[in-house]
PDB file of N, CA and C in Angstrom:
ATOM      1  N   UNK A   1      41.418 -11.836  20.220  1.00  0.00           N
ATOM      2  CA  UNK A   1      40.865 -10.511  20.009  1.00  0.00           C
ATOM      3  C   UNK A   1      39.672 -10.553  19.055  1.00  0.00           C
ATOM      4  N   UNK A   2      39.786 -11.530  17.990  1.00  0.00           N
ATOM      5  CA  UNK A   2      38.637 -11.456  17.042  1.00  0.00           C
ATOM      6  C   UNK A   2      37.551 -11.920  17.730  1.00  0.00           C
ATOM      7  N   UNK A   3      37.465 -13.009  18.513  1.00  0.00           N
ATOM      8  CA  UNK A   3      36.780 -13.414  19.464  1.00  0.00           C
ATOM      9  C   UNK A   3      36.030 -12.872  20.015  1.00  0.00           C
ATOM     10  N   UNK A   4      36.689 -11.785  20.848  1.00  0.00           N
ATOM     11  CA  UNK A   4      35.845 -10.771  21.590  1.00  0.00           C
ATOM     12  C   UNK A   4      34.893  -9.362  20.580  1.00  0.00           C
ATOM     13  N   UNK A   5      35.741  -9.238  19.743  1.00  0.00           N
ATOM     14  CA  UNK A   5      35.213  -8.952  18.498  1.00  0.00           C
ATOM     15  C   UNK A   5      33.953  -9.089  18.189  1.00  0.00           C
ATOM     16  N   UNK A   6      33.329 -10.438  17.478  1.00  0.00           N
ATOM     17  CA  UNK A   6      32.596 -10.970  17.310  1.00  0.00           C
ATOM     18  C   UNK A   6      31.677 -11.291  18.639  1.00  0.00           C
ATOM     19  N   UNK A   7      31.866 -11.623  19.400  1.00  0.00           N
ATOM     20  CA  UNK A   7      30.807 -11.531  20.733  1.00  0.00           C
ATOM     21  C   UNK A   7      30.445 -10.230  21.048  1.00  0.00           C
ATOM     22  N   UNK A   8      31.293  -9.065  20.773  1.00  0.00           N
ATOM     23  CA  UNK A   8      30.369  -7.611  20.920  1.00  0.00           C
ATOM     24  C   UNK A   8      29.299  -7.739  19.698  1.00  0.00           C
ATOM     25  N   UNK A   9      30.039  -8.121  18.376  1.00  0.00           N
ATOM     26  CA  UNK A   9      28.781  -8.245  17.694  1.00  0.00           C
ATOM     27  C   UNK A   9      27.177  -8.964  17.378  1.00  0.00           C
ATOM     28  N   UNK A  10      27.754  -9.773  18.199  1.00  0.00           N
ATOM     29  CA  UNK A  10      25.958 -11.119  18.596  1.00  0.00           C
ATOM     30  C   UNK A  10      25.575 -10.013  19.627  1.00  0.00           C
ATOM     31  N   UNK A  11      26.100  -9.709  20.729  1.00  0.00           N
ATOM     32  CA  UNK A  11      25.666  -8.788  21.570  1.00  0.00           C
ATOM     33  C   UNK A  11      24.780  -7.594  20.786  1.00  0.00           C
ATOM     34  N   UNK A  12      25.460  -6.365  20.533  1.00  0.00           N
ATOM     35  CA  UNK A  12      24.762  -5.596  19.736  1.00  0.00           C
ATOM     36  C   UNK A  12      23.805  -6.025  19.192  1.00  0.00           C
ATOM     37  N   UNK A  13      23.906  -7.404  17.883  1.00  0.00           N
ATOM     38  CA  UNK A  13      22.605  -7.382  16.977  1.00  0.00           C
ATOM     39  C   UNK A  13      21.671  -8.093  17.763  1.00  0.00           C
ATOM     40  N   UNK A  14      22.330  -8.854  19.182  1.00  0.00           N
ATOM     41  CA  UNK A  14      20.465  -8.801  19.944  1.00  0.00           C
ATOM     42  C   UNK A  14      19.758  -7.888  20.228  1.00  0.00           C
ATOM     43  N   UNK A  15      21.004  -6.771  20.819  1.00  0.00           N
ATOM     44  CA  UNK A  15      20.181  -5.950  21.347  1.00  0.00           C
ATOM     45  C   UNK A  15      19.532  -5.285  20.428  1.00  0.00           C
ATOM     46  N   UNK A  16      19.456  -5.197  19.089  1.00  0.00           N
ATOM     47  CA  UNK A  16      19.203  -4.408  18.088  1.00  0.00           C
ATOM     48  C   UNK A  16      18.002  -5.253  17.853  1.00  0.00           C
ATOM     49  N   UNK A  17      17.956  -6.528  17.852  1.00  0.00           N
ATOM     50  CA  UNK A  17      16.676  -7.357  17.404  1.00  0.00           C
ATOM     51  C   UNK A  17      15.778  -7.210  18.408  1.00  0.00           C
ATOM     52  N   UNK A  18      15.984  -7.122  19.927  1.00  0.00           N
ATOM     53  CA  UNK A  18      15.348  -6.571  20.866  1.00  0.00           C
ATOM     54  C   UNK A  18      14.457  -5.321  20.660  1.00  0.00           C
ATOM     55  N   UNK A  19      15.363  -3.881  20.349  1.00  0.00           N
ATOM     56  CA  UNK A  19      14.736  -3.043  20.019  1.00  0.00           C
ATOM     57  C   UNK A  19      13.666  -2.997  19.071  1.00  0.00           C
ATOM     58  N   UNK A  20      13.924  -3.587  18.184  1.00  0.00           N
ATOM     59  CA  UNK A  20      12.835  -3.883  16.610  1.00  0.00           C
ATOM     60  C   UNK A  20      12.054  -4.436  17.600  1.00  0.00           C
ATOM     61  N   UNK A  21      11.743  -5.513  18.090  1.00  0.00           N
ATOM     62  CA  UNK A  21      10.818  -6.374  18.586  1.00  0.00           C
ATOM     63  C   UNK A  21       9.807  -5.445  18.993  1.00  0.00           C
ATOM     64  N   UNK A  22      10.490  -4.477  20.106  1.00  0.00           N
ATOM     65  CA  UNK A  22       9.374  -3.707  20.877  1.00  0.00           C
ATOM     66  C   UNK A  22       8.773  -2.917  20.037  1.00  0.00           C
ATOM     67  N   UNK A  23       8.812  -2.176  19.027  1.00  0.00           N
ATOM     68  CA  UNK A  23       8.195  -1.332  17.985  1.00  0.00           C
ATOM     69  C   UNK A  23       7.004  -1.862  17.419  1.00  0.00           C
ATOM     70  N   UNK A  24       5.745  -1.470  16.747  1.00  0.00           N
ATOM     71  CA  UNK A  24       4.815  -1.852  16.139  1.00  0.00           C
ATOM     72  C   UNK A  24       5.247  -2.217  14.947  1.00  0.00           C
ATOM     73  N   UNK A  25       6.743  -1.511  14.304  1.00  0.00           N
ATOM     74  CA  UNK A  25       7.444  -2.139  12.781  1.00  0.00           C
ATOM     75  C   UNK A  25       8.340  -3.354  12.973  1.00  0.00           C
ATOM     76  N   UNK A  26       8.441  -3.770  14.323  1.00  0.00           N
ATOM     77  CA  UNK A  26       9.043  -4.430  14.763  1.00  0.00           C
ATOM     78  C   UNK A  26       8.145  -5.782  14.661  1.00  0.00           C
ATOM     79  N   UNK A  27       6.828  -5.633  15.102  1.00  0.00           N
ATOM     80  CA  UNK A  27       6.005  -6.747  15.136  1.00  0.00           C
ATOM     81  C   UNK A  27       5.848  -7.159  13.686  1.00  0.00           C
ATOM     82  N   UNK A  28       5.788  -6.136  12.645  1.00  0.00           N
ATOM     83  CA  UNK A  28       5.388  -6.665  11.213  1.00  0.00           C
ATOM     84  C   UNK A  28       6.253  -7.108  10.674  1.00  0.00           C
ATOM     85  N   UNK A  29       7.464  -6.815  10.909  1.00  0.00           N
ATOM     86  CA  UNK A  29       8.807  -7.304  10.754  1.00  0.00           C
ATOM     87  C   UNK A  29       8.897  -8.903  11.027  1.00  0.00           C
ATOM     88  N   UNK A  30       8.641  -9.278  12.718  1.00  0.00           N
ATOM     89  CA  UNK A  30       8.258 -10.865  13.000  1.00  0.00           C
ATOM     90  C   UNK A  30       7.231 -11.073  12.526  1.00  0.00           C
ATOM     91  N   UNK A  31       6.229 -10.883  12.466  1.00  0.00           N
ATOM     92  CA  UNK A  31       5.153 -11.901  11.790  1.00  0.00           C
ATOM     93  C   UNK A  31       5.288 -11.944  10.667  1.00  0.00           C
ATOM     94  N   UNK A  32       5.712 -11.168   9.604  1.00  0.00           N
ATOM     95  CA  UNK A  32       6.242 -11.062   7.944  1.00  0.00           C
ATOM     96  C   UNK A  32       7.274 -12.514   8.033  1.00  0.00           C
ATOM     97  N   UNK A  33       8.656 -11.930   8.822  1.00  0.00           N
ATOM     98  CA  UNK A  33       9.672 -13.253   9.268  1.00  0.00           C
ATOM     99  C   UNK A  33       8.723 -14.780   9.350  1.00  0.00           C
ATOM    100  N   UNK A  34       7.921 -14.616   9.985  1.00  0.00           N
ATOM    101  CA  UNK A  34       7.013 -15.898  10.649  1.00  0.00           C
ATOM    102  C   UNK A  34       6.670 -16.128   9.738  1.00  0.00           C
ATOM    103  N   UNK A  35       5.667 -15.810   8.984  1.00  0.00           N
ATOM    104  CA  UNK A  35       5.093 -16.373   7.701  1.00  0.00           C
ATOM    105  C   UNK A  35       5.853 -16.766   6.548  1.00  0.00           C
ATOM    106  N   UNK A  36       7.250 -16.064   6.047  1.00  0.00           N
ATOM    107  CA  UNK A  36       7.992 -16.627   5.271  1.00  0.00           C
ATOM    108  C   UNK A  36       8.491 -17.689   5.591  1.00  0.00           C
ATOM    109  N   UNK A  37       8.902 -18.084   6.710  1.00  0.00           N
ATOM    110  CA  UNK A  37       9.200 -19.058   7.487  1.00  0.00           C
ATOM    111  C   UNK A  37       8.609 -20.430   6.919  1.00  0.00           C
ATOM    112  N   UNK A  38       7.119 -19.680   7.993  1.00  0.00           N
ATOM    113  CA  UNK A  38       6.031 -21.071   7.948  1.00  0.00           C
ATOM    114  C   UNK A  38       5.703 -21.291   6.268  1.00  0.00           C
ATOM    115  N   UNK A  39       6.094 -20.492   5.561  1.00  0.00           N
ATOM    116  CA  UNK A  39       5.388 -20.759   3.586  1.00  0.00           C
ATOM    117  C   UNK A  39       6.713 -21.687   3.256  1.00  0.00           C
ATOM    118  N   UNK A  40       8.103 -21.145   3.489  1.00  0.00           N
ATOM    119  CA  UNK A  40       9.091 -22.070   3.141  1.00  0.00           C
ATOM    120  C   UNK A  40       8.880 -23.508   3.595  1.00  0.00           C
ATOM    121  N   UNK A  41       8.971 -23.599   5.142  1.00  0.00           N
ATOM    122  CA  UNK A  41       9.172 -24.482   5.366  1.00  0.00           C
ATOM    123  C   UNK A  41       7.576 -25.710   4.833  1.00  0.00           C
ATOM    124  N   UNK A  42       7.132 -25.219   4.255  1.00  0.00           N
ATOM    125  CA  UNK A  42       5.622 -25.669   4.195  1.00  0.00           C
ATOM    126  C   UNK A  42       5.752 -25.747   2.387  1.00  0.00           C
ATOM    127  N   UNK A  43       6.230 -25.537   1.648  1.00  0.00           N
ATOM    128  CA  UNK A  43       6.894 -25.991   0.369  1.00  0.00           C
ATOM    129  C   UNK A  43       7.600 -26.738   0.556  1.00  0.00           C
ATOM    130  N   UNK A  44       8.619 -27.404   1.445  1.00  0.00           N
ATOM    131  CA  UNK A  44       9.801 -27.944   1.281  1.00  0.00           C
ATOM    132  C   UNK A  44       8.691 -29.101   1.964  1.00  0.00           C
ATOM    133  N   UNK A  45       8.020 -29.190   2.786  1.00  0.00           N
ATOM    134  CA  UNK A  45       7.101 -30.257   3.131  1.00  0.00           C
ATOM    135  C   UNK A  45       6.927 -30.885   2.152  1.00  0.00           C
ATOM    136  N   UNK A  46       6.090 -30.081   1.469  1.00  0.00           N
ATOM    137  CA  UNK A  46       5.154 -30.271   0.167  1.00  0.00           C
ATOM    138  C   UNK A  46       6.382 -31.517  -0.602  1.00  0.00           C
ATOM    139  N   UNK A  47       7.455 -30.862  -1.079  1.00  0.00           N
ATOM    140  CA  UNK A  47       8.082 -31.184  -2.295  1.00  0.00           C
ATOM    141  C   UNK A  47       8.915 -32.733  -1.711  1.00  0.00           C
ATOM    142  N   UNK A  48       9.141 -32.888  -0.088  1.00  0.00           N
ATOM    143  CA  UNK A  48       9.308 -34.230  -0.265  1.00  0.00           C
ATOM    144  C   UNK A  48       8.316 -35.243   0.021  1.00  0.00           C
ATOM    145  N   UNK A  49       6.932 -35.043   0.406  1.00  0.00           N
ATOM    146  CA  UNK A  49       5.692 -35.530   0.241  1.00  0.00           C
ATOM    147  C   UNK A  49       5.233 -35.956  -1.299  1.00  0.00           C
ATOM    148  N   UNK A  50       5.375 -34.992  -1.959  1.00  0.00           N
ATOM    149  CA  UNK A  50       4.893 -35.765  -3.273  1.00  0.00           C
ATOM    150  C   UNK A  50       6.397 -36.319  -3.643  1.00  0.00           C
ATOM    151  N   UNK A  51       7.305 -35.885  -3.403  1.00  0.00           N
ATOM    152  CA  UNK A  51       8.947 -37.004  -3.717  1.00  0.00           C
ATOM    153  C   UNK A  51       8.604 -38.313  -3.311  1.00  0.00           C
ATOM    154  N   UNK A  52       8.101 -38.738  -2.109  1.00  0.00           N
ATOM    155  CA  UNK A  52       7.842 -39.990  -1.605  1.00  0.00           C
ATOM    156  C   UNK A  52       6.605 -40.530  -1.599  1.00  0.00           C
ATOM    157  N   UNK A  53       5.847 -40.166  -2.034  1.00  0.00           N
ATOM    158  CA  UNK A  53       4.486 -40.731  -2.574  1.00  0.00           C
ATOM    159  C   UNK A  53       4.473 -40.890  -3.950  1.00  0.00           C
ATOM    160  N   UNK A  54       5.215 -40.281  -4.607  1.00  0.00           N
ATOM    161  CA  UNK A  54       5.639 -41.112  -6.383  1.00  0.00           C
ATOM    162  C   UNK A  54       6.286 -41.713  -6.137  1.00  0.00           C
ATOM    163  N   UNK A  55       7.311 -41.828  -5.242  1.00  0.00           N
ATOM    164  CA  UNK A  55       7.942 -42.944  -5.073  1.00  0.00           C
ATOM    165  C   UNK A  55       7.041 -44.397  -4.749  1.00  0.00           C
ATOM    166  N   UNK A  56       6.430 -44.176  -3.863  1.00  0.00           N
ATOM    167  CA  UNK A  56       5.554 -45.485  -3.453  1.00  0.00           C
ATOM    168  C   UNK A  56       4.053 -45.789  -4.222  1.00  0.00           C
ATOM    169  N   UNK A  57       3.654 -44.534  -5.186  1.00  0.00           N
ATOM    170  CA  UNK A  57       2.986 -45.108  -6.376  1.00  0.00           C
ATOM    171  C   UNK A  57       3.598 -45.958  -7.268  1.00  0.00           C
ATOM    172  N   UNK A  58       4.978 -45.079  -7.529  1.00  0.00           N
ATOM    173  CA  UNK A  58       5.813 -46.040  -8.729  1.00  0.00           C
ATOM    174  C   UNK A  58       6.297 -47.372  -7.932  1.00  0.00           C
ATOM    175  N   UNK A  59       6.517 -48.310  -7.088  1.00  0.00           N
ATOM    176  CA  UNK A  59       6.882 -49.264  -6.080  1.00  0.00           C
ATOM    177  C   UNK A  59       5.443 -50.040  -6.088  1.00  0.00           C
ATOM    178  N   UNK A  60       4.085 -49.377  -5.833  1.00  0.00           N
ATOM    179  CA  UNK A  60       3.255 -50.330  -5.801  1.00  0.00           C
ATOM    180  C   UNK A  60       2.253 -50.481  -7.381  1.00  0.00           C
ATOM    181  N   UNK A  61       2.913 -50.196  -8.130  1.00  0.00           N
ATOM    182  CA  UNK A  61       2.207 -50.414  -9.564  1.00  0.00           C
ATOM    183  C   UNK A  61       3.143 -51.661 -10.506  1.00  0.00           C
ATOM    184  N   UNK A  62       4.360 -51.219  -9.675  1.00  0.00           N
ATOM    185  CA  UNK A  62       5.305 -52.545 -10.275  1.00  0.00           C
ATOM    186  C   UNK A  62       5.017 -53.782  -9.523  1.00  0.00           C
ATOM    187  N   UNK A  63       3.821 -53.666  -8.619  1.00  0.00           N
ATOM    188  CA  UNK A  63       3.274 -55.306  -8.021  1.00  0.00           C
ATOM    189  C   UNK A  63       2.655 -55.272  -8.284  1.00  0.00           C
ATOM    190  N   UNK A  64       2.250 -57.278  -9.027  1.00  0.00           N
ATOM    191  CA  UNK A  64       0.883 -57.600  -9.739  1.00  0.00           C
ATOM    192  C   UNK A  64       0.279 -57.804  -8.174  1.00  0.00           C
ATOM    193  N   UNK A  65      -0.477 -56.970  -8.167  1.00  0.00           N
ATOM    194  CA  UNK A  65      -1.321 -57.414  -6.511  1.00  0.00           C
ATOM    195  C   UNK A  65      -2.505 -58.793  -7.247  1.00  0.00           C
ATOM    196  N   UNK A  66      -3.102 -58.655  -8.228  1.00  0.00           N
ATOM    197  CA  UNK A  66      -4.266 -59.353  -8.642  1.00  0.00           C
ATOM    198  C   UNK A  66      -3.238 -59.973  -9.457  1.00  0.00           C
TER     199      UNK A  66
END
């Protein structure tokens, strides 16, 4: 029973995310979504890029190359 429960509810909140979609507050809504998105995921880039490039500064300074 909870089961079915819960599948009316994914149901509903598509259809509810559906509705938003079609609205003009709906669009600012996704592209707002989109951009937090793309800024998060675009920090978390960031932060293991310089994690692994100090890493391999600190790795190639501990070799006497000369």
């Amino acid at each position: 029973m909870i089961a079915v429960i819960a599948a009316g509810g994914a149901v509903v909140t598509a259809g509810v995310g559906i509705a938003i979609a079609m609205g003009p507050v709906g669009w600012v809504i996704l592209i707002g979504a989109g951009l937090a998105t793309g800024y998060a995921a675009g920090k978390v880039a960031d932060a293991l890029g310089q994690g692994f490039s100090g890493l391999i500064y600190d790795v190639s300074t501990d070799i006497n190359w000369f």
